[in-house]
C-alpha atoms as a PDB file:
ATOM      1  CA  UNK A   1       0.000   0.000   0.000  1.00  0.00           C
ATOM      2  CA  UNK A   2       1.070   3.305  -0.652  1.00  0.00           C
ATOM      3  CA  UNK A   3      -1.369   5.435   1.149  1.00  0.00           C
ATOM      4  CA  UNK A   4      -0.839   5.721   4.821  1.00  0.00           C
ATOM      5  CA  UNK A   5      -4.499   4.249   6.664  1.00  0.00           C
ATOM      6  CA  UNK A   6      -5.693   6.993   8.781  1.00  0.00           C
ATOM      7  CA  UNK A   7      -6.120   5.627  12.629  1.00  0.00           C
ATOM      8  CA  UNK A   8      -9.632   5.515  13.419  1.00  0.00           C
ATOM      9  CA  UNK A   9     -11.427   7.846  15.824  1.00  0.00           C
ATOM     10  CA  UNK A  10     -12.257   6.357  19.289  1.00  0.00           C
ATOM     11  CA  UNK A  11     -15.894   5.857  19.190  1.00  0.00           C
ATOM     12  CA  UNK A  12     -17.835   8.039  22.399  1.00  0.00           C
ATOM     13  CA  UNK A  13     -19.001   4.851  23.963  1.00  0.00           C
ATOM     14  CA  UNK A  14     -15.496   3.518  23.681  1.00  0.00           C
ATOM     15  CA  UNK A  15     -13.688   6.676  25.503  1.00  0.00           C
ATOM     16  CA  UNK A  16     -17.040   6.441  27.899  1.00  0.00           C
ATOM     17  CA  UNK A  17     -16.286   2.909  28.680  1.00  0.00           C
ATOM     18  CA  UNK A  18     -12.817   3.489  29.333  1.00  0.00           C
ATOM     19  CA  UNK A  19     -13.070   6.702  31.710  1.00  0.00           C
ATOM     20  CA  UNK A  20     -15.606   4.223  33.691  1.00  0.00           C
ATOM     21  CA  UNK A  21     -13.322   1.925  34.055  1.00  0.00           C
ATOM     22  CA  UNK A  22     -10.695   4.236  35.458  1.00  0.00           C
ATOM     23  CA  UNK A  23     -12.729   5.341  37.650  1.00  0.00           C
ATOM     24  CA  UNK A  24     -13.447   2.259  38.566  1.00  0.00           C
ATOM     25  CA  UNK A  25     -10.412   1.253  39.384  1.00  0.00           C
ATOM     26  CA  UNK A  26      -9.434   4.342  41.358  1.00  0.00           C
ATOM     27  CA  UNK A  27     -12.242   3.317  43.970  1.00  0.00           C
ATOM     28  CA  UNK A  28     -10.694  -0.304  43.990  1.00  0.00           C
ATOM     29  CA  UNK A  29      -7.569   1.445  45.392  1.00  0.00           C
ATOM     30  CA  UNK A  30      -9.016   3.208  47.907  1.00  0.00           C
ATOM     31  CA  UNK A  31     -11.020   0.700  48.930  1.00  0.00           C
ATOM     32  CA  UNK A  32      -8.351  -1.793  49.192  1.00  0.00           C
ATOM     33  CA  UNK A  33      -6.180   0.995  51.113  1.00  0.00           C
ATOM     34  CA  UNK A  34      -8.444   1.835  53.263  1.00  0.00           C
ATOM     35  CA  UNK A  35      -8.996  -1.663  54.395  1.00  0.00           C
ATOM     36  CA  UNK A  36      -5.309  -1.284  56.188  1.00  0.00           C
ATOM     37  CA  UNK A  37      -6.680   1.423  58.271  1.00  0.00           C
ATOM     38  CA  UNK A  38      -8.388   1.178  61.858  1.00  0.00           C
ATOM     39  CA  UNK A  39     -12.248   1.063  61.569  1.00  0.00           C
ATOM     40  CA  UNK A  40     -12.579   4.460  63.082  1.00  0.00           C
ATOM     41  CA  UNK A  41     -10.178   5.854  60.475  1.00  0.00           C
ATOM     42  CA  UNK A  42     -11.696   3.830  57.380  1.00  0.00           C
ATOM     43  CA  UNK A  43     -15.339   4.855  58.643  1.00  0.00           C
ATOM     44  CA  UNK A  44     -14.523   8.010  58.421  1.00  0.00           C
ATOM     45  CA  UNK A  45     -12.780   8.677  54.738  1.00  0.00           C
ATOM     46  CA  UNK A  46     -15.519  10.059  52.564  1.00  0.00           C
ATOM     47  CA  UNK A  47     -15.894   7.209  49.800  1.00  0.00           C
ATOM     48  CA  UNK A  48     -16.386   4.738  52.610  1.00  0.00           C
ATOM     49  CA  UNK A  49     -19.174   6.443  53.893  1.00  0.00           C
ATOM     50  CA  UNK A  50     -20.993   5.497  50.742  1.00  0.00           C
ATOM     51  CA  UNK A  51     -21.279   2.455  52.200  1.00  0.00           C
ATOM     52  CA  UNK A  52     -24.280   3.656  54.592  1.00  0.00           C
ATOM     53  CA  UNK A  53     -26.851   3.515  51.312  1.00  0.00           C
ATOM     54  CA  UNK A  54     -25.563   6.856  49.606  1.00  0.00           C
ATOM     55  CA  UNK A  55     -24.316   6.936  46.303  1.00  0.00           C
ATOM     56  CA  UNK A  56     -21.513   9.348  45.169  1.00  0.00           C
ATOM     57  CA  UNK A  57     -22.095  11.585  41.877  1.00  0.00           C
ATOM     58  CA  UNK A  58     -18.246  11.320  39.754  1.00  0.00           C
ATOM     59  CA  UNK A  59     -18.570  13.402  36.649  1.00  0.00           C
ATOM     60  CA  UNK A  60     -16.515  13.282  33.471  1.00  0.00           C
ATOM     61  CA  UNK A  61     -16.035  16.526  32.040  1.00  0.00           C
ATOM     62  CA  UNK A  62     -14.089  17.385  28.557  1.00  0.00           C
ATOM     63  CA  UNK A  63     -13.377  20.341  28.220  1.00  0.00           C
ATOM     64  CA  UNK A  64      -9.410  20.866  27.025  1.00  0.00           C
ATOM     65  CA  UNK A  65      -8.421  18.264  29.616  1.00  0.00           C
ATOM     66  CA  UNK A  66     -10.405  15.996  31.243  1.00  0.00           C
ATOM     67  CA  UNK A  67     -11.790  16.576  34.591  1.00  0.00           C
ATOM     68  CA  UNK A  68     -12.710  13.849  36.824  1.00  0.00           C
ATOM     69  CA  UNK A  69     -14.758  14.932  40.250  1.00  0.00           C
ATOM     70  CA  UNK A  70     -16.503  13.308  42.846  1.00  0.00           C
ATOM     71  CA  UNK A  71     -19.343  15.189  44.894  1.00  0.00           C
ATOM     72  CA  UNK A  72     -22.192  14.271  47.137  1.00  0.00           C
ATOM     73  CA  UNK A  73     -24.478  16.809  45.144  1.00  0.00           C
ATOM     74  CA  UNK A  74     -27.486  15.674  43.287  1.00  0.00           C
ATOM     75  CA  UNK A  75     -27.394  17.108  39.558  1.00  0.00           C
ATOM     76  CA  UNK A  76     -30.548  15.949  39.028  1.00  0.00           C
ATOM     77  CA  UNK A  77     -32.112  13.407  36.025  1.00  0.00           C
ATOM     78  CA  UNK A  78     -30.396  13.663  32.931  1.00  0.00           C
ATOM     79  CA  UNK A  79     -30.375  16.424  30.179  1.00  0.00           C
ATOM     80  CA  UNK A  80     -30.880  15.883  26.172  1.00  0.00           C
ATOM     81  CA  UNK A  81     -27.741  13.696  25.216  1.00  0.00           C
ATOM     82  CA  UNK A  82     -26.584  12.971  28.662  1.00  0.00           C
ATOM     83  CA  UNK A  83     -25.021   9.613  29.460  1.00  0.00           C
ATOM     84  CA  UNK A  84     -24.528   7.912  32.647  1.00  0.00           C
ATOM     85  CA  UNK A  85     -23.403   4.542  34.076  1.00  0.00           C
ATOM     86  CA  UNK A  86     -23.952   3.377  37.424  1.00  0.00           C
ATOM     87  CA  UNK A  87     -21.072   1.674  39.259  1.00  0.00           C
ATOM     88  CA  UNK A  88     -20.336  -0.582  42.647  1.00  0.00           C
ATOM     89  CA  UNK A  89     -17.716  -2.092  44.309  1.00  0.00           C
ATOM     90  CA  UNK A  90     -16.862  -2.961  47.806  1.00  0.00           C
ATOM     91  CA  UNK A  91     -20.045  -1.107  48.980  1.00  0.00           C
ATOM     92  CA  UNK A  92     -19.065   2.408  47.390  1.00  0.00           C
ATOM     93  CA  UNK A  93     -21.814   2.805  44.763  1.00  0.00           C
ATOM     94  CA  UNK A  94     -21.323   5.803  42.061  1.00  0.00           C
ATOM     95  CA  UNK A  95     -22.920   7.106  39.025  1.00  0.00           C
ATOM     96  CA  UNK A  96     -20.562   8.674  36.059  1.00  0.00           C
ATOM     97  CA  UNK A  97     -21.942  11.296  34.255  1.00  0.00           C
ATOM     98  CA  UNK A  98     -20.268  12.559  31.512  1.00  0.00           C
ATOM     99  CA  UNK A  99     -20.574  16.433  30.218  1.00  0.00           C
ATOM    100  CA  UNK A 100     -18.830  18.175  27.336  1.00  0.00           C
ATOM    101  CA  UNK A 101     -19.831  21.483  25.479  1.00  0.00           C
ATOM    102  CA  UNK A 102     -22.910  20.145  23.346  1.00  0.00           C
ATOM    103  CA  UNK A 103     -24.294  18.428  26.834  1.00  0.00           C
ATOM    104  CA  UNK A 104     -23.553  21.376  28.815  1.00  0.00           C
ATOM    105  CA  UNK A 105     -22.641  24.710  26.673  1.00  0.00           C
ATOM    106  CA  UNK A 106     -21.295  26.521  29.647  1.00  0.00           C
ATOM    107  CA  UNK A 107     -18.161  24.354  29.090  1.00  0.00           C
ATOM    108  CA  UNK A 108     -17.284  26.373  26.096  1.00  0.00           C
ATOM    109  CA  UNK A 109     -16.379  29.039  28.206  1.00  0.00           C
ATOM    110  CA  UNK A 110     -13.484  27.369  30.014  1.00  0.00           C
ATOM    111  CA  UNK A 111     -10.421  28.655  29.045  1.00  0.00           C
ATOM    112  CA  UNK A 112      -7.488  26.649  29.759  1.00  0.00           C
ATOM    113  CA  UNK A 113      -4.647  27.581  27.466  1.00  0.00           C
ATOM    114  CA  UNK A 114      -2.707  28.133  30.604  1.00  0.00           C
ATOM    115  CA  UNK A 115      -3.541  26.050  33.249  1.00  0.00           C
ATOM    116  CA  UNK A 116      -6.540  23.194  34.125  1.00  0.00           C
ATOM    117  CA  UNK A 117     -10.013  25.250  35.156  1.00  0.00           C
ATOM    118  CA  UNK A 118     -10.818  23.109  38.170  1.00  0.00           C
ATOM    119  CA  UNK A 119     -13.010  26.365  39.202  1.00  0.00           C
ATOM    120  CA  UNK A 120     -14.539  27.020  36.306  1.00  0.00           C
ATOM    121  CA  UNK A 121     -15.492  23.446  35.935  1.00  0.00           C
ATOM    122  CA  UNK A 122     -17.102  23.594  39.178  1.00  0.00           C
ATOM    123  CA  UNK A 123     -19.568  26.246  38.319  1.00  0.00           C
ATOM    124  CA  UNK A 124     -20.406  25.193  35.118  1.00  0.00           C
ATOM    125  CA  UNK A 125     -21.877  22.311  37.098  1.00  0.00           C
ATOM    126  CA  UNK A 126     -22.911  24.109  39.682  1.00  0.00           C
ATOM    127  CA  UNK A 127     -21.388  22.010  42.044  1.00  0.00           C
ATOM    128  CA  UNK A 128     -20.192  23.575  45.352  1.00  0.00           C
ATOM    129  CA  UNK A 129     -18.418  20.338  47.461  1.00  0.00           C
ATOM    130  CA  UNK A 130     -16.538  18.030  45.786  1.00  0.00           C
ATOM    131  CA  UNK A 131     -14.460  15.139  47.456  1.00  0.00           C
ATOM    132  CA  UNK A 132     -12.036  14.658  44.779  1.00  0.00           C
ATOM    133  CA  UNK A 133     -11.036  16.437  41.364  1.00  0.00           C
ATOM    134  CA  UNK A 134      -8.579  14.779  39.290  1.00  0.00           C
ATOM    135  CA  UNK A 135      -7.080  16.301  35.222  1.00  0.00           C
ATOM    136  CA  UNK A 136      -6.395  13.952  33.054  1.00  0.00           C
ATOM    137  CA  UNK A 137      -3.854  15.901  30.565  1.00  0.00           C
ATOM    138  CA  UNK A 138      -4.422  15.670  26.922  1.00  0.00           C
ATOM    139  CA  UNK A 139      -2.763  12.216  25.304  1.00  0.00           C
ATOM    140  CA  UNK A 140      -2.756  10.766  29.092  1.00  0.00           C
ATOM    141  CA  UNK A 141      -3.406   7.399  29.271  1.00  0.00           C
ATOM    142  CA  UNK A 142      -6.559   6.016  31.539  1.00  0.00           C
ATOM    143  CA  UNK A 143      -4.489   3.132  32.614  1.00  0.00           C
ATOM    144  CA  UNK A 144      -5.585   0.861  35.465  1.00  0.00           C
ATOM    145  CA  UNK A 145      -2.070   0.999  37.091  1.00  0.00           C
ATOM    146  CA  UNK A 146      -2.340   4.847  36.847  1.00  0.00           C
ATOM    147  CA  UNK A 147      -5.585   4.871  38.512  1.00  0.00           C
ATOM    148  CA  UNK A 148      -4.472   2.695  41.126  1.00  0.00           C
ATOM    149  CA  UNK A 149      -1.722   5.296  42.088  1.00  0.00           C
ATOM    150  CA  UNK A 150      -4.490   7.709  42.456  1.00  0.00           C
ATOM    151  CA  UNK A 151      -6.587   5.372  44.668  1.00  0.00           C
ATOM    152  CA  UNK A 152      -4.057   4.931  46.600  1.00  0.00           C
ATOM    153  CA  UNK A 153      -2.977   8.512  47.307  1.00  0.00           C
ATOM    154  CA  UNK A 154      -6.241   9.509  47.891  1.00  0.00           C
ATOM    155  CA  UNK A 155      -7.027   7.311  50.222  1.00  0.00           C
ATOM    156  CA  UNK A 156      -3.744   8.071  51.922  1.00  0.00           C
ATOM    157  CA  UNK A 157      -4.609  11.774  51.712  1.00  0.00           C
ATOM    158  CA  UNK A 158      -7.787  11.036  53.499  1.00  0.00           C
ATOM    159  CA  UNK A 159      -6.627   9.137  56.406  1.00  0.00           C
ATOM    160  CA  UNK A 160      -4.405  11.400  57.104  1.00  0.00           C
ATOM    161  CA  UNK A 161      -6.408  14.252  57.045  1.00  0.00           C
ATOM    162  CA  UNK A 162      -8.768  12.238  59.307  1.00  0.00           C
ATOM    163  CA  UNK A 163      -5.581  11.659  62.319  1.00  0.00           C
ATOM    164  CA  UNK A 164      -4.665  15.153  61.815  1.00  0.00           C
ATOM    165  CA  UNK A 165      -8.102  16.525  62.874  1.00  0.00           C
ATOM    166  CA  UNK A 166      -8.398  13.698  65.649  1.00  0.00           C
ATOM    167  CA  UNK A 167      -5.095  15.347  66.937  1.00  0.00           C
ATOM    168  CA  UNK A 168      -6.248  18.589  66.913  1.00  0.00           C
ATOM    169  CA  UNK A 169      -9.429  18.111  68.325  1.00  0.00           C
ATOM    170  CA  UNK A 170      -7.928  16.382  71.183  1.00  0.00           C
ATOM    171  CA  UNK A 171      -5.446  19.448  71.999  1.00  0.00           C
ATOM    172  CA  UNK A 172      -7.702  21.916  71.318  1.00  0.00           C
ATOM    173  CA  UNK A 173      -9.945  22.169  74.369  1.00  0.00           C
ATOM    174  CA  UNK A 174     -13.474  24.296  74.383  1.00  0.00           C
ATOM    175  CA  UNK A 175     -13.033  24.670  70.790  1.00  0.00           C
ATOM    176  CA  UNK A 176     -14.144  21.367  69.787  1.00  0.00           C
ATOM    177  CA  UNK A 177     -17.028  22.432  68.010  1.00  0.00           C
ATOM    178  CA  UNK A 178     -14.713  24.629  66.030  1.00  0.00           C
ATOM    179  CA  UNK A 179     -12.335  21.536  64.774  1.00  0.00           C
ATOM    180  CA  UNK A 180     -15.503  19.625  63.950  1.00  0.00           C
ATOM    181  CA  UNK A 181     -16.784  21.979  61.663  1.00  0.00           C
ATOM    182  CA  UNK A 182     -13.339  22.577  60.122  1.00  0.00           C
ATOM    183  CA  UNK A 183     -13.312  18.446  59.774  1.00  0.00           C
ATOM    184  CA  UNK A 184     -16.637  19.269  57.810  1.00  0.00           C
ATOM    185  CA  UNK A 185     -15.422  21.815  55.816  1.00  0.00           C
ATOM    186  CA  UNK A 186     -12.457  19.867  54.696  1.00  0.00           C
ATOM    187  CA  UNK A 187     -14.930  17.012  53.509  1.00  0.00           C
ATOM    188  CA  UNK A 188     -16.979  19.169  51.800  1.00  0.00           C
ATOM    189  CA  UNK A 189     -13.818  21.298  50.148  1.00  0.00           C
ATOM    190  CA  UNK A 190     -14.632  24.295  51.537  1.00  0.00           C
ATOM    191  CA  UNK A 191     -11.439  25.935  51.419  1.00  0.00           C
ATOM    192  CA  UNK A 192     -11.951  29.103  52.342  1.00  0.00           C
ATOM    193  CA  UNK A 193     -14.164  27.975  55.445  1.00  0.00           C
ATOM    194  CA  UNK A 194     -11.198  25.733  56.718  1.00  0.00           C
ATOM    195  CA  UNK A 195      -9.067  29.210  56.997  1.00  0.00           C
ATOM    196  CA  UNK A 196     -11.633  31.435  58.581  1.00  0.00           C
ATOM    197  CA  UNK A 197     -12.168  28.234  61.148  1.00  0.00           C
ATOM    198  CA  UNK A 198      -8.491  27.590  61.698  1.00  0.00           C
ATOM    199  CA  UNK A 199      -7.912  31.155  62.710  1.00  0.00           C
ATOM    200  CA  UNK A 200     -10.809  31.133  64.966  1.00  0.00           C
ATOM    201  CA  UNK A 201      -9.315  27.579  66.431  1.00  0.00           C
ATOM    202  CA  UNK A 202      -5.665  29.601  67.061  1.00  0.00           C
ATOM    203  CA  UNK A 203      -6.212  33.246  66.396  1.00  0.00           C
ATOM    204  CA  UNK A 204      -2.473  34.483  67.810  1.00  0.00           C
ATOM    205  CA  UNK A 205      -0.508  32.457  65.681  1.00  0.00           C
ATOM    206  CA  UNK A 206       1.332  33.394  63.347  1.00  0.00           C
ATOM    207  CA  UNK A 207       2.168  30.571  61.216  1.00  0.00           C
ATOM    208  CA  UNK A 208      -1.604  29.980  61.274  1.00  0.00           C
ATOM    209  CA  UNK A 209      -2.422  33.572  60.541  1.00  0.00           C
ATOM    210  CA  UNK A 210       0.096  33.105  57.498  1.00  0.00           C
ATOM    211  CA  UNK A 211      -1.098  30.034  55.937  1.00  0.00           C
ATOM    212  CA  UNK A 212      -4.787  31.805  56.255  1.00  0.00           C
ATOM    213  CA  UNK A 213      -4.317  34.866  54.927  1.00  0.00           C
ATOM    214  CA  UNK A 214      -3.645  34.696  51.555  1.00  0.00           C
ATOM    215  CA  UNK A 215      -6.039  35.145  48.561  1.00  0.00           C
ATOM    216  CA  UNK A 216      -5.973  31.089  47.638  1.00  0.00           C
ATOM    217  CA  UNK A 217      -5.242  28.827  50.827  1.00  0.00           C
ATOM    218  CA  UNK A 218      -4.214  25.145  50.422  1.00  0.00           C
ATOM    219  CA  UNK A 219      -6.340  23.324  52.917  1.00  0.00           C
ATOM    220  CA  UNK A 220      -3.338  20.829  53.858  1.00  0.00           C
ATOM    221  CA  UNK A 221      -0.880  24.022  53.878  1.00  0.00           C
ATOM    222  CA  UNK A 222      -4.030  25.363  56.755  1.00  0.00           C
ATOM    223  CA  UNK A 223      -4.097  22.216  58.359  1.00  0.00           C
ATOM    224  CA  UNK A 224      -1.001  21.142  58.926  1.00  0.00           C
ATOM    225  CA  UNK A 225      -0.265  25.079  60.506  1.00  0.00           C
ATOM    226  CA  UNK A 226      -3.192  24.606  63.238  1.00  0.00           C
ATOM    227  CA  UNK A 227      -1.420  21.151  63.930  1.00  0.00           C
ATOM    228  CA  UNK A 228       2.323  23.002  64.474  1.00  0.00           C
ATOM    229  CA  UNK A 229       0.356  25.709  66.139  1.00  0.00           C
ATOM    230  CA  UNK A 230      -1.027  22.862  68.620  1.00  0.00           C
ATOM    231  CA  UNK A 231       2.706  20.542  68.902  1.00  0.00           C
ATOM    232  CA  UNK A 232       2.517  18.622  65.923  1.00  0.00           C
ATOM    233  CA  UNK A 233       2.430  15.442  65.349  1.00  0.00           C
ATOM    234  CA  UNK A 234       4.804  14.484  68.364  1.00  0.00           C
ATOM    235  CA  UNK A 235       3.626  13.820  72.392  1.00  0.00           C
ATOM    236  CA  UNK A 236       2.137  17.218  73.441  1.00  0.00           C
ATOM    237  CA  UNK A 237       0.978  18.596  76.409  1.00  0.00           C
ATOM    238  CA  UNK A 238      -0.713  21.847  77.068  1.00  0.00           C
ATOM    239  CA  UNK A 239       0.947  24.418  79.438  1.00  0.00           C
END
């Protein structure tokens, strides 16, 4: 042959079946990871609650990249073309949606020439909370040994998040309520909330007060300051 044969176009129920199985595959990570954790630890990380009867909303989202989030927010039945697959394992039961520009026109208007629009993802779908959001860069593979990196961190990320908090609670007396509703904010991603809440929790310190005040805090960066603030991670006693 002299011509070159072009490479045929994944179909949209092919690329569909393979971001569900990615997906998939992330929450047999976590699940499996979280398995090495205490009960109180695992019953706390926010895909194992799914277990009590709710079911998680993941959405697939193309835009220049591909964003994968997790929420507990109801987006409601499904829209013109709209496409979703229901999914189970271990207990943790999902649905993946999937959205693009002709589903959901607001994704037009996502610019990312520069950098991933996690933000501007979030309000095209109106979702508030999410408890993860994951880019898949253009040409990435949705490998199964990728995903279970991803599982895996997560779930690390989350049971550590959970001991942190546990630590802090227990150090910070009469401000308990405080810590808990920071420990609620973090769940729900509420970044901002976690900095108004850790300043309240230690409002004279400075490494606190520095991690807080800036125009975009990182929640761990917030976190882990209210836990120096309060002795760390080491045996700690108040004065």
């Amino acid at each position: 042959m002299t011509e070159q044969q072009a490479t045929p176009l994944p179909r949209p129920e092919d690329m569909r079946q393979a971001v569900a199985g990615y997906v998939q595959e992330i929450h047999r990570a976590y699940v499996d990871q979280a398995a090495t954790f205490p009960p109180a630890v695992r019953g706390a990380m926010p895909l194992m609650t799914g277990r009590q009867g709710r079911r998680l909303t993941v959405a697939a989202v193309g835009t220049r990249n591909l964003h994968i989030l997790a929420t507990d927010e109801d987006l409601g039945p499904l829209q013109g073309q709209e496409v979703a697959l229901d999914g189970e394992l271990g207990g943790v039961a999902w649905q993946l949606r999937f959205f693009d520009p002709v589903v959901l026109p607001e994704l037009a208007l996502v610019d990312e020439t520069e950098k991933p629009g996690f933000a501007e993802v979030k309000r095209a779908l109106g979702v508030t909370t999410v408890i993860y959001h994951f880019v898949a860069q253009p040409g990435a593979g949705l490998s199964a040994h990728q995903a279970s990196h991803v599982g895996t961190g997560l779930a690390n990320g989350h049971s550590a998040v959970r001991r942190d908090f546990d630590t802090i609670r227990s150090r910070a007396r009469g401000r308990e309520v405080l810590v808990d509703e920071m420990s609620g904010a973090a769940r729900a991603g509420l970044t901002h909330a976690q900095a108004l809440l850790a300043k309240q929790i230690s409002p004279h310190n400075a490494g606190v007060a520095a991690a807080c005040d800036v125009p975009q805090p990182d929640p761990d960066v917030v976190r882990k300051a209210l836990l120096d603030a309060l002795g760390g991670r080491t045996q700690w006693e108040p004065s």
